[in-house]
Each structure stands twice: as C-alpha cells, then as structure tokens.
N, C-alpha and C. Protein backbone atom coordinates (compact mmCIF):
# COMPACT_ATOMS: atom_id res chain seq x y z
N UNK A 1 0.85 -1.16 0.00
CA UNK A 1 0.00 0.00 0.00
C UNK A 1 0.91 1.24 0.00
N UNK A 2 0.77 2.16 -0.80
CA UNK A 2 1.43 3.69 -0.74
C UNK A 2 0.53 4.55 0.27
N UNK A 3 1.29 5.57 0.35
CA UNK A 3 0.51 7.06 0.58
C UNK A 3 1.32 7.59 0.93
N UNK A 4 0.54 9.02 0.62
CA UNK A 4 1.50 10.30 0.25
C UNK A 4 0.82 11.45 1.50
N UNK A 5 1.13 11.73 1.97
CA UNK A 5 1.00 13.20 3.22
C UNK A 5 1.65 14.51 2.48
N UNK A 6 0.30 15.31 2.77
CA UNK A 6 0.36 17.03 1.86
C UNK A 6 -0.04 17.83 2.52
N UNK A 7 1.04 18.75 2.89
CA UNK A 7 0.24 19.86 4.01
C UNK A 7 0.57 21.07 2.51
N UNK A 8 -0.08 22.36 2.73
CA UNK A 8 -0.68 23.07 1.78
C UNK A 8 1.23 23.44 1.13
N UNK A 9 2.29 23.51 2.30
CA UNK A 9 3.20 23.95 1.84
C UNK A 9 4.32 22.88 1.41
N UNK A 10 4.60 22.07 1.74
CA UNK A 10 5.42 20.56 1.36
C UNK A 10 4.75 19.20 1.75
N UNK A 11 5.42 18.48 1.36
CA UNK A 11 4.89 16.93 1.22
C UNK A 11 6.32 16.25 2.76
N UNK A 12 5.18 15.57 3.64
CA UNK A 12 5.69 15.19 4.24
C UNK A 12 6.31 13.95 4.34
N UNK A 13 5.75 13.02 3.78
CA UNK A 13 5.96 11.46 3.69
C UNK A 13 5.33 11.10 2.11
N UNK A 14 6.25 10.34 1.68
CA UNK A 14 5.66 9.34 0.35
C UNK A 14 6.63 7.79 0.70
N UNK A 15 5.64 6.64 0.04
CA UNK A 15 6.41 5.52 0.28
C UNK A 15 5.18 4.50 1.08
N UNK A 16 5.74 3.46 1.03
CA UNK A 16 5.05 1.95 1.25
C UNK A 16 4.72 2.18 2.90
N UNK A 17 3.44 1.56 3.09
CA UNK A 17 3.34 1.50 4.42
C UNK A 17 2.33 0.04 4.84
N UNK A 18 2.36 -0.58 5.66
CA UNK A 18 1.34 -1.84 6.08
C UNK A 18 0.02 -1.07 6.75
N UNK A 19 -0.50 0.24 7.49
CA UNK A 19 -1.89 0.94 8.21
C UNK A 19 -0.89 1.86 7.97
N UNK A 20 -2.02 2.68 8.37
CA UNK A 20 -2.25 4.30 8.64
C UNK A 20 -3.20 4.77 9.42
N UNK A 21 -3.29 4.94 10.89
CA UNK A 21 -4.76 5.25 11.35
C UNK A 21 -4.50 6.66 11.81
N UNK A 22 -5.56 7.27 11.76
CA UNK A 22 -6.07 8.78 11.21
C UNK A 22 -7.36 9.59 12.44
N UNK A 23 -7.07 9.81 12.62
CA UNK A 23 -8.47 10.50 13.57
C UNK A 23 -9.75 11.47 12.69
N UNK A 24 -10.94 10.20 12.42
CA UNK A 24 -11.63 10.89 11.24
C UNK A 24 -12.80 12.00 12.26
N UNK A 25 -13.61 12.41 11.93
CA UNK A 25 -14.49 13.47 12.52
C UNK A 25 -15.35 12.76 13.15
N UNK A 26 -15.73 11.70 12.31
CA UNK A 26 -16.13 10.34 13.38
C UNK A 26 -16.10 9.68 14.20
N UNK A 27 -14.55 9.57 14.69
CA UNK A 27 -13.73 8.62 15.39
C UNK A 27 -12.62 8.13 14.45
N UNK A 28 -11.61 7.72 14.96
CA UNK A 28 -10.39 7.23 14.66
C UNK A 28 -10.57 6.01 13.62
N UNK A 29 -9.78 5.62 12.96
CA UNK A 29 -9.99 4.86 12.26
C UNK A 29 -8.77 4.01 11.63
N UNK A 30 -8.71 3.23 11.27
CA UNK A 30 -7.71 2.48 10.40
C UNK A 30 -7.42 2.27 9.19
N UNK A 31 -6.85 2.61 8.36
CA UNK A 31 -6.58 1.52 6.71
C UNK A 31 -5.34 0.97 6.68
N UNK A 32 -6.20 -0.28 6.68
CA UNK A 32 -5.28 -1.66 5.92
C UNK A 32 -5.35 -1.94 3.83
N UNK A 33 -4.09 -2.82 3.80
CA UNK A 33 -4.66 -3.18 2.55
C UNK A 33 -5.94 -3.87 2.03
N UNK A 34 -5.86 -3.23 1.47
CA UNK A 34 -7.75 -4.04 0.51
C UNK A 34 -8.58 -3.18 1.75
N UNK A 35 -8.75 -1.87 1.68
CA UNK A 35 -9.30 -1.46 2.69
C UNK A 35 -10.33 -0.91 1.39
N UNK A 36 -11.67 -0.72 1.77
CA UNK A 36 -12.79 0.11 0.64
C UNK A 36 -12.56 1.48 0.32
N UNK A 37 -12.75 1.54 -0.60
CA UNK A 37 -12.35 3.27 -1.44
C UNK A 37 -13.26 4.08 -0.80
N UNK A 38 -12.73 5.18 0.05
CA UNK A 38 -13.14 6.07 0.82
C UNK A 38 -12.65 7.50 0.91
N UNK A 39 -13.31 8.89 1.23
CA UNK A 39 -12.97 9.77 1.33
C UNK A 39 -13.54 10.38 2.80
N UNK A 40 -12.91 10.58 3.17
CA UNK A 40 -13.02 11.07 4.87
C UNK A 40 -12.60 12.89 5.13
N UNK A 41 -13.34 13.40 6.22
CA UNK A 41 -12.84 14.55 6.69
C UNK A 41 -11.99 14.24 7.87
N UNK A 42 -10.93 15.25 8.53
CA UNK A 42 -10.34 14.39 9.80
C UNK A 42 -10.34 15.51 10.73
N UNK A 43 -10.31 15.23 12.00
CA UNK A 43 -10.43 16.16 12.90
C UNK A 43 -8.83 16.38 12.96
N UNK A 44 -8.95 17.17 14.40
CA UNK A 44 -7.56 17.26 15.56
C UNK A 44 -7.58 16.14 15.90
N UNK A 45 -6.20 15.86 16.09
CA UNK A 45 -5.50 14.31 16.75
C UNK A 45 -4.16 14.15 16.13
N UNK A 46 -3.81 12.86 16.46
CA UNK A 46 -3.10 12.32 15.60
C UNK A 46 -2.96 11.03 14.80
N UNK A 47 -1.51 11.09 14.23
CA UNK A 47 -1.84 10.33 12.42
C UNK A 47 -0.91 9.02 12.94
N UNK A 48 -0.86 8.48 12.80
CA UNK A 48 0.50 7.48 12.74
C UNK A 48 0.10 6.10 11.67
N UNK A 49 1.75 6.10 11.40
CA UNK A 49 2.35 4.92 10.34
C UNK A 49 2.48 4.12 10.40
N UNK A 50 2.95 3.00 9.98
CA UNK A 50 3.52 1.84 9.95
C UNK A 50 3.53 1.79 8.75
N UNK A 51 5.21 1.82 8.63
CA UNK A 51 6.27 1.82 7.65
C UNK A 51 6.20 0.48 6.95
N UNK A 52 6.23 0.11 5.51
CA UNK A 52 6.25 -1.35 5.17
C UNK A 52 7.66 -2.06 4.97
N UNK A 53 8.80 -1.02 5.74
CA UNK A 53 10.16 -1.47 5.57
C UNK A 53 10.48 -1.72 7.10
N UNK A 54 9.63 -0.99 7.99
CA UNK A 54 9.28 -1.34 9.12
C UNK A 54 9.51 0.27 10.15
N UNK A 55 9.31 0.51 11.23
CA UNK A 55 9.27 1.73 11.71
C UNK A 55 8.53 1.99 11.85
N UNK A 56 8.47 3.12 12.69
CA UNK A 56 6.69 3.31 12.59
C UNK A 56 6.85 5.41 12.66
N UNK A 57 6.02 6.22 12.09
CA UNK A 57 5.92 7.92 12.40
C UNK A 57 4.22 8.15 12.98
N UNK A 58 4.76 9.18 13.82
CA UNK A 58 3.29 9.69 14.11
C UNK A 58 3.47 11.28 14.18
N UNK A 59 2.62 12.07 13.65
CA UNK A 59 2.68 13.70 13.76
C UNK A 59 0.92 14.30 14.04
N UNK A 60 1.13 15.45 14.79
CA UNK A 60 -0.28 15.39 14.84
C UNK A 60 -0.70 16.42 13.50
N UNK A 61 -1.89 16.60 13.50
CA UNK A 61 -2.95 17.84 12.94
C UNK A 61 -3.70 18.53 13.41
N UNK A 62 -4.30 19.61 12.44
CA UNK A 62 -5.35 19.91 13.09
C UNK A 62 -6.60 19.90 12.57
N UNK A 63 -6.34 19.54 11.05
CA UNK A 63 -7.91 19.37 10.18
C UNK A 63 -7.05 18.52 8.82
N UNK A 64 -8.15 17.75 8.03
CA UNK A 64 -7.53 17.25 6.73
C UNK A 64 -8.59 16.72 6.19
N UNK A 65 -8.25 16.20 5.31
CA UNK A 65 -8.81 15.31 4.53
C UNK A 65 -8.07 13.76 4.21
N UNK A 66 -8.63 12.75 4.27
CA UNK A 66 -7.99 11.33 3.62
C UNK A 66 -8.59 10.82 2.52
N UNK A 67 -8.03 10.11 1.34
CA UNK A 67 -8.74 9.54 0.24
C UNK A 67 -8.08 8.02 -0.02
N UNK A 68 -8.68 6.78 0.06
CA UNK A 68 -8.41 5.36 -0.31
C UNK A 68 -9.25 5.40 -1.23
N UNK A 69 -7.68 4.77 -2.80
CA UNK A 69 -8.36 4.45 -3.47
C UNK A 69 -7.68 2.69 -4.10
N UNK A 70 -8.13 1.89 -4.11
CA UNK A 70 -7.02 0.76 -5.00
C UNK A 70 -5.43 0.81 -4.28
N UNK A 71 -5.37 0.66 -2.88
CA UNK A 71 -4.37 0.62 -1.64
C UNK A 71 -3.48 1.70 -2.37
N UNK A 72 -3.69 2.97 -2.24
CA UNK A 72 -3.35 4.14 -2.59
C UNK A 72 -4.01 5.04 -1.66
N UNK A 73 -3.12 5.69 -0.41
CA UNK A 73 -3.82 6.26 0.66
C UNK A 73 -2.85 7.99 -0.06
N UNK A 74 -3.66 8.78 0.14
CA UNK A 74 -3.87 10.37 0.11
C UNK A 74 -4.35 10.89 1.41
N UNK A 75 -3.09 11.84 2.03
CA UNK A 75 -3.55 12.33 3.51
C UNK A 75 -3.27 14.16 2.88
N UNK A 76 -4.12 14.58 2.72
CA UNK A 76 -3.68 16.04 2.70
C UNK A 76 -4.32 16.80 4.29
N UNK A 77 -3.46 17.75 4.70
CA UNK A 77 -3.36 17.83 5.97
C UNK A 77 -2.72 19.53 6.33
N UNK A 78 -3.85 20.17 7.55
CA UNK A 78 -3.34 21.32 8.23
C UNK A 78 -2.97 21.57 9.19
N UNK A 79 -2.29 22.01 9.52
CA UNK A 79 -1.38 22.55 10.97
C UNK A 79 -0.63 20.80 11.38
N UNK A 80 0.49 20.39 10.85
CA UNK A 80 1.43 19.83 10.80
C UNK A 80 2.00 19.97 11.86
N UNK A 81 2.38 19.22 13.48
CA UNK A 81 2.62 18.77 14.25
C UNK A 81 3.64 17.99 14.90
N UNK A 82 5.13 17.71 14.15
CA UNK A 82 6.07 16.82 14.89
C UNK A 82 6.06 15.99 16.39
C-alpha cells in the first residue's frame, strides 16, 4: 500500500506503508490493505504509520482530509505537528 501526506506547503511522507490510522471526525480509524475506497474529513488528533520497511511515524494535525483508493492512501493535511 502507498501514501502520500500534503500539508498546503510541502509533502511530508511518500512511500510503502502496512496501516495508517487517522483521527476521522467520526472517530479514529484504520486503513489496511484491501481497505474500501473512501474519502473522509479528519479532525484534531493524531496520524500514525507503519512503515512497510518497518518503523513506525506519528505527527499530529489539526484538520484534513484522507482519500483510499485501489491501496493508494492520500492524507492532505493542516497545521502539521512533529
């Protein structure tokens, strides 16, 4: 599975990952591979990785959007968090 992280001014992460769970406006959430093609709003919280080379990142936010499409994850993302 890919995905790519986009805050309005640089790209934070691109590259293979096994999840990604996300804090949606809903509640938190997960994508795995073969996860259903979805577009989400995301609150405040935080994001974290798992690297498919192994490792793991987490940064927070403060608003975004996520898009799964065909294990192709899209995180575009505001107020970027270390």
């Amino acid at each position: 599975m890919n995905l790519i992280v986009l805050t309005p001014g640089k790209k934070i992460y691109s590259g293979g990952i096994t999840s990604v769970k996300v804090p949606g406006t809903s509640g938190e959430f997960e994508v795995l591979k073969g996860h259903a093609a979805i577009v989400s709003s995301l609150k405040a919280g935080k994001v974290r990785i798992k690297k498919s080379e192994g490792g793991e990142m987490s940064f927070g936010i403060e608003n975004g959007f996520i898009e799964v499409l065909k294990d192709e994850v899209s995180l575009l993302i505001q107020g970027y968090q270390e």
